[in-house]
C-alpha atoms as a PDB file:
ATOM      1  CA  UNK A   1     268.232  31.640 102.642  1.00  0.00           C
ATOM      2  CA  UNK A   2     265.880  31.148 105.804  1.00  0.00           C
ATOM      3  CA  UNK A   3     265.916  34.661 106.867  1.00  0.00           C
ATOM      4  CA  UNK A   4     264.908  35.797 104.018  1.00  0.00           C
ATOM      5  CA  UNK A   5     262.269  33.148 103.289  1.00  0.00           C
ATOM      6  CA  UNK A   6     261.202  34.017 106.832  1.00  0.00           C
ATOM      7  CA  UNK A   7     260.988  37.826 106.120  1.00  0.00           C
ATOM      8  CA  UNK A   8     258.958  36.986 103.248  1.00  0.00           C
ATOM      9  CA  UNK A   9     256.339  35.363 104.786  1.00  0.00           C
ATOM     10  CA  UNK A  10     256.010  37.768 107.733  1.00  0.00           C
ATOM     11  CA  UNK A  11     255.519  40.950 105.123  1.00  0.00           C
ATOM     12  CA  UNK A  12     252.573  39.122 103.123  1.00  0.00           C
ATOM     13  CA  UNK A  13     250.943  38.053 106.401  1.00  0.00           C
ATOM     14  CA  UNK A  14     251.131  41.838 107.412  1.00  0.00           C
ATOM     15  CA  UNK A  15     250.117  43.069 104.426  1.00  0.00           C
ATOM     16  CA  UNK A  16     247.454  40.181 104.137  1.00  0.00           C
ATOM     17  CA  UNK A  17     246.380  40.986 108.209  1.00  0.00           C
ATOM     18  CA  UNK A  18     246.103  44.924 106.931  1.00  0.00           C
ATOM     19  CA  UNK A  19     243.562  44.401 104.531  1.00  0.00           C
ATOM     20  CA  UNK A  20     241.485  41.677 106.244  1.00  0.00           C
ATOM     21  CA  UNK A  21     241.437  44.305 109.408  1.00  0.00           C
ATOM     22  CA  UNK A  22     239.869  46.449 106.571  1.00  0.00           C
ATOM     23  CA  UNK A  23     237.714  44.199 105.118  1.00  0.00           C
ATOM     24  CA  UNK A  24     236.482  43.143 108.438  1.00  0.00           C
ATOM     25  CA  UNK A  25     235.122  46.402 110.129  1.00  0.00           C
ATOM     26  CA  UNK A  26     237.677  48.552 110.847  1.00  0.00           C
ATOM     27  CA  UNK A  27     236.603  50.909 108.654  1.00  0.00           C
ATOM     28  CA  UNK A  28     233.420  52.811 110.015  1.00  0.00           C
ATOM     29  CA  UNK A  29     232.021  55.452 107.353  1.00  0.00           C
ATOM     30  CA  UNK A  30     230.314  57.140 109.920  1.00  0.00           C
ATOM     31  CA  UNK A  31     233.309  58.111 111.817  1.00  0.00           C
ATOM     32  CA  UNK A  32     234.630  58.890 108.590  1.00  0.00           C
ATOM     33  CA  UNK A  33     232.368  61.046 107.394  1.00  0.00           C
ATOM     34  CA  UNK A  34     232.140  62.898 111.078  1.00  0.00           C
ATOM     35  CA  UNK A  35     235.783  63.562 110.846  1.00  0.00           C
ATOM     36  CA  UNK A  36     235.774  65.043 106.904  1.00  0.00           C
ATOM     37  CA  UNK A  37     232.386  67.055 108.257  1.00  0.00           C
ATOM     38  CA  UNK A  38     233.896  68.771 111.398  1.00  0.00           C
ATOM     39  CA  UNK A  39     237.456  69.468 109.600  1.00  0.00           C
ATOM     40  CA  UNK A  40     234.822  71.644 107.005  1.00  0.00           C
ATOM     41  CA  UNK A  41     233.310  73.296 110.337  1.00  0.00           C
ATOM     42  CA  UNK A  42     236.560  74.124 110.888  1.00  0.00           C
ATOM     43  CA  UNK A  43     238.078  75.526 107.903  1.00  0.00           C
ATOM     44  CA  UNK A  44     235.314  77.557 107.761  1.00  0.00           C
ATOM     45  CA  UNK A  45     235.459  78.538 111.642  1.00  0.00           C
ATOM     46  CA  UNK A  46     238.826  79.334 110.958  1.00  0.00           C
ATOM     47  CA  UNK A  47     238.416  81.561 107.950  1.00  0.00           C
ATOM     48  CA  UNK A  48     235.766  83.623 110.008  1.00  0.00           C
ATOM     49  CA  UNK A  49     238.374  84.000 112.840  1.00  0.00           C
ATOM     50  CA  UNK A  50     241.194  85.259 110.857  1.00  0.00           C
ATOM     51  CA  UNK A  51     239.175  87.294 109.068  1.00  0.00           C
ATOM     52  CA  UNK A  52     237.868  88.981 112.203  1.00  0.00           C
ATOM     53  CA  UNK A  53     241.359  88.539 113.718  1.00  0.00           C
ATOM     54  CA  UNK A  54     239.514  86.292 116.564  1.00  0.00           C
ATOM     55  CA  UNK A  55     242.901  84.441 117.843  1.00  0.00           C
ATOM     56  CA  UNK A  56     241.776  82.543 120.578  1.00  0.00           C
ATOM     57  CA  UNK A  57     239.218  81.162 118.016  1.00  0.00           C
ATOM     58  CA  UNK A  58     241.279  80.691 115.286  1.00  0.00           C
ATOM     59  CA  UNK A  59     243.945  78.806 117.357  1.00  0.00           C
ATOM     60  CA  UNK A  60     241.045  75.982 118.475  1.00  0.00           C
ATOM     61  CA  UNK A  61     239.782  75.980 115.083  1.00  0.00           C
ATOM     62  CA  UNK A  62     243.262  75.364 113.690  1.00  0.00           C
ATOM     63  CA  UNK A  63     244.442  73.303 116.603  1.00  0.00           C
ATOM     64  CA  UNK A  64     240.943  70.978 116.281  1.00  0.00           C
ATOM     65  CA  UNK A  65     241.521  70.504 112.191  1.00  0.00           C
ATOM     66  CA  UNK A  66     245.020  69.905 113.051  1.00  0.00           C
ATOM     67  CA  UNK A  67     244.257  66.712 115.033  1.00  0.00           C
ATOM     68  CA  UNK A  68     241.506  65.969 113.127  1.00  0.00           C
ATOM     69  CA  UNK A  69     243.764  65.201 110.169  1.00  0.00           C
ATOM     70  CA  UNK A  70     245.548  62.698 112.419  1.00  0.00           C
ATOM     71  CA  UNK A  71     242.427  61.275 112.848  1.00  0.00           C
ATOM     72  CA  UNK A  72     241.678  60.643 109.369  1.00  0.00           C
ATOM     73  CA  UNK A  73     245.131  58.291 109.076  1.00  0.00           C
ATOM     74  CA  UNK A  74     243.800  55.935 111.109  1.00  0.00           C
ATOM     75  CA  UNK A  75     239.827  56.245 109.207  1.00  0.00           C
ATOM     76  CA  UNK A  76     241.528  55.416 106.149  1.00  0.00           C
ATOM     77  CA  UNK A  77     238.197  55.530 103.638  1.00  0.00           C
ATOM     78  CA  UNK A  78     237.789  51.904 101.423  1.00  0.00           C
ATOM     79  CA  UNK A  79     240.457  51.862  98.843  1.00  0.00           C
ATOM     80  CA  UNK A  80     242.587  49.123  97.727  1.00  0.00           C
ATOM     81  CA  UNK A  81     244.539  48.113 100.064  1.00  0.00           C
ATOM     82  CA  UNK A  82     247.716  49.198  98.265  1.00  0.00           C
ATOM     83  CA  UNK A  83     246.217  52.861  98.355  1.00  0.00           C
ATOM     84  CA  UNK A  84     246.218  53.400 101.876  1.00  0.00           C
ATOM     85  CA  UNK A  85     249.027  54.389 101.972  1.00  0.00           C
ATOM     86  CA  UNK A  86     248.662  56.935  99.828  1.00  0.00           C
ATOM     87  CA  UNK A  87     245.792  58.567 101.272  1.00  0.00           C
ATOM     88  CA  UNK A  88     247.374  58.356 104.629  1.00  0.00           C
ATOM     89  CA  UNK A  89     250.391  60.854 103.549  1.00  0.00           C
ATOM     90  CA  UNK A  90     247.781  62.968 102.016  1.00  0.00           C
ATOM     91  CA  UNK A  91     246.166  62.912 105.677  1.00  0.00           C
ATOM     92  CA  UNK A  92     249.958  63.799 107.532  1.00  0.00           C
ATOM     93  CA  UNK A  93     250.261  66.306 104.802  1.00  0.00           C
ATOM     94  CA  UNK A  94     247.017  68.095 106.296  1.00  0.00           C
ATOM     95  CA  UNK A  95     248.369  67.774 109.713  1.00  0.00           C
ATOM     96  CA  UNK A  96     251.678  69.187 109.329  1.00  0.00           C
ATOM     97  CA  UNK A  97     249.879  71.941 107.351  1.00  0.00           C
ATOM     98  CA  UNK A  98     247.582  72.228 109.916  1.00  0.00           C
ATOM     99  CA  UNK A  99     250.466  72.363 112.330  1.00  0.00           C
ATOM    100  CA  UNK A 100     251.869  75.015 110.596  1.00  0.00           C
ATOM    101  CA  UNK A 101     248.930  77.132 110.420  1.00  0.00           C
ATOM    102  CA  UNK A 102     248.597  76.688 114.506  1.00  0.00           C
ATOM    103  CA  UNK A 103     252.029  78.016 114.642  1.00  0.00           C
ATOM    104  CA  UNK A 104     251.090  81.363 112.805  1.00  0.00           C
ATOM    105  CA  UNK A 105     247.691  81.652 114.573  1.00  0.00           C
ATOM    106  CA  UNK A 106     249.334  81.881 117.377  1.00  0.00           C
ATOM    107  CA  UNK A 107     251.991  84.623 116.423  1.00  0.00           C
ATOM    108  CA  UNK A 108     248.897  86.685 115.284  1.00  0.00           C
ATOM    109  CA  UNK A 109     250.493  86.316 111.710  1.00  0.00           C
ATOM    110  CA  UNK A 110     247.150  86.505 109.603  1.00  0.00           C
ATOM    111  CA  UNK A 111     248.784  86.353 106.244  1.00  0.00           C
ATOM    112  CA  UNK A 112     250.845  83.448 107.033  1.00  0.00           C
ATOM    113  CA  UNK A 113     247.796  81.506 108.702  1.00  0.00           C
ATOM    114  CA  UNK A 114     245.656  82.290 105.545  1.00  0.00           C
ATOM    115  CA  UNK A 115     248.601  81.269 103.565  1.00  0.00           C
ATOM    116  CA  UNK A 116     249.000  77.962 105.290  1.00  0.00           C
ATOM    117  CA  UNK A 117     245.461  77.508 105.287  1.00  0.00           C
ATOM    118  CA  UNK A 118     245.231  78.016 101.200  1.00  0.00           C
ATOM    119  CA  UNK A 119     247.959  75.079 101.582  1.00  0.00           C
ATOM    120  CA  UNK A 120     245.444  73.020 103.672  1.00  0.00           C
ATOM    121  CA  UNK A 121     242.818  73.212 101.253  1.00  0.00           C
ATOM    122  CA  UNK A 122     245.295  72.279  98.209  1.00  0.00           C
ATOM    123  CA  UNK A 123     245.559  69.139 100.529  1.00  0.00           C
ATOM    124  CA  UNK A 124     242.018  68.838 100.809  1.00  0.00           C
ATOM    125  CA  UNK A 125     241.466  69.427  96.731  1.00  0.00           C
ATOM    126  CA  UNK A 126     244.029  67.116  95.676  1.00  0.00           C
ATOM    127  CA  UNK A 127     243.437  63.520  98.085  1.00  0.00           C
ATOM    128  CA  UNK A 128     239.437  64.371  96.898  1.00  0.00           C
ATOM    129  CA  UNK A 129     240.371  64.508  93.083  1.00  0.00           C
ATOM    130  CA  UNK A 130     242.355  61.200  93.930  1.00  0.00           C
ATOM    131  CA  UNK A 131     239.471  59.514  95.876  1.00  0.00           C
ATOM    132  CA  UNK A 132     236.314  60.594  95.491  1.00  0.00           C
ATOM    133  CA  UNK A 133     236.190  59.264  92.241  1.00  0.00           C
END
């Protein structure tokens, strides 16, 4: 019975240490809002690029908004602390997205890339209905 007890205690004190580390300051909106305002730059860079079939600039775009949305995981915005990690599989949803979309940029596969990008926004669309409330 020990163990168990044991186990216990060590998940509340996680979960307890996880949302005192967010109470306390490691959340910084700035950074937060940086991150959210240069993925935009880049959707729209990218856009432009496939548009004008500009691959070495769509692959940065779409290699920068790819690690970008690993970024946000770890900039997780103020929510309840049992909503994190929610918003943090919308945020690996955007990467692997994004990772996807590198992968056609780089085979010069426009339709797929705009494709995956149309993905990346549904991403984008559906964690801001969730949050921005």
């Amino acid at each position: 019975m020990r163990p168990v007890l044991c186990l216990a205690i060590v998940c509340v004190l996680a979960l307890a240490g996880a949302g005192m580390a967010h109470a306390a300051g490691a959340y910084s909106q700035s950074a937060f809002e940086k991150v959210m305002g240069d993925t935009m730059k880049d959707l729209r860079l990218l856009l432009n690029s496939l548009v004008a079939e500009d691959w070495a600039k769509a692959q940065s775009s779409a290699q920068d908004m790819t690690t970008q949305a690993k970024a946000m995981r770890d900039l997780t915005p103020k929510v309840s602390v049992d909503r994190i990690g929610e918003f943090q599989a919308q945020a690996d949803s955007l990467a692997a997205r994004g990772a996807r979309v590198l992968v056609a940029v780089k085979a010069h596969d426009r339709g797929l890339a705009t494709a995956g990008m149309g993905r990346m926004v549904e991403t984008c669309m559906t964690c801001h209905s969730i949050f921005r409330k």
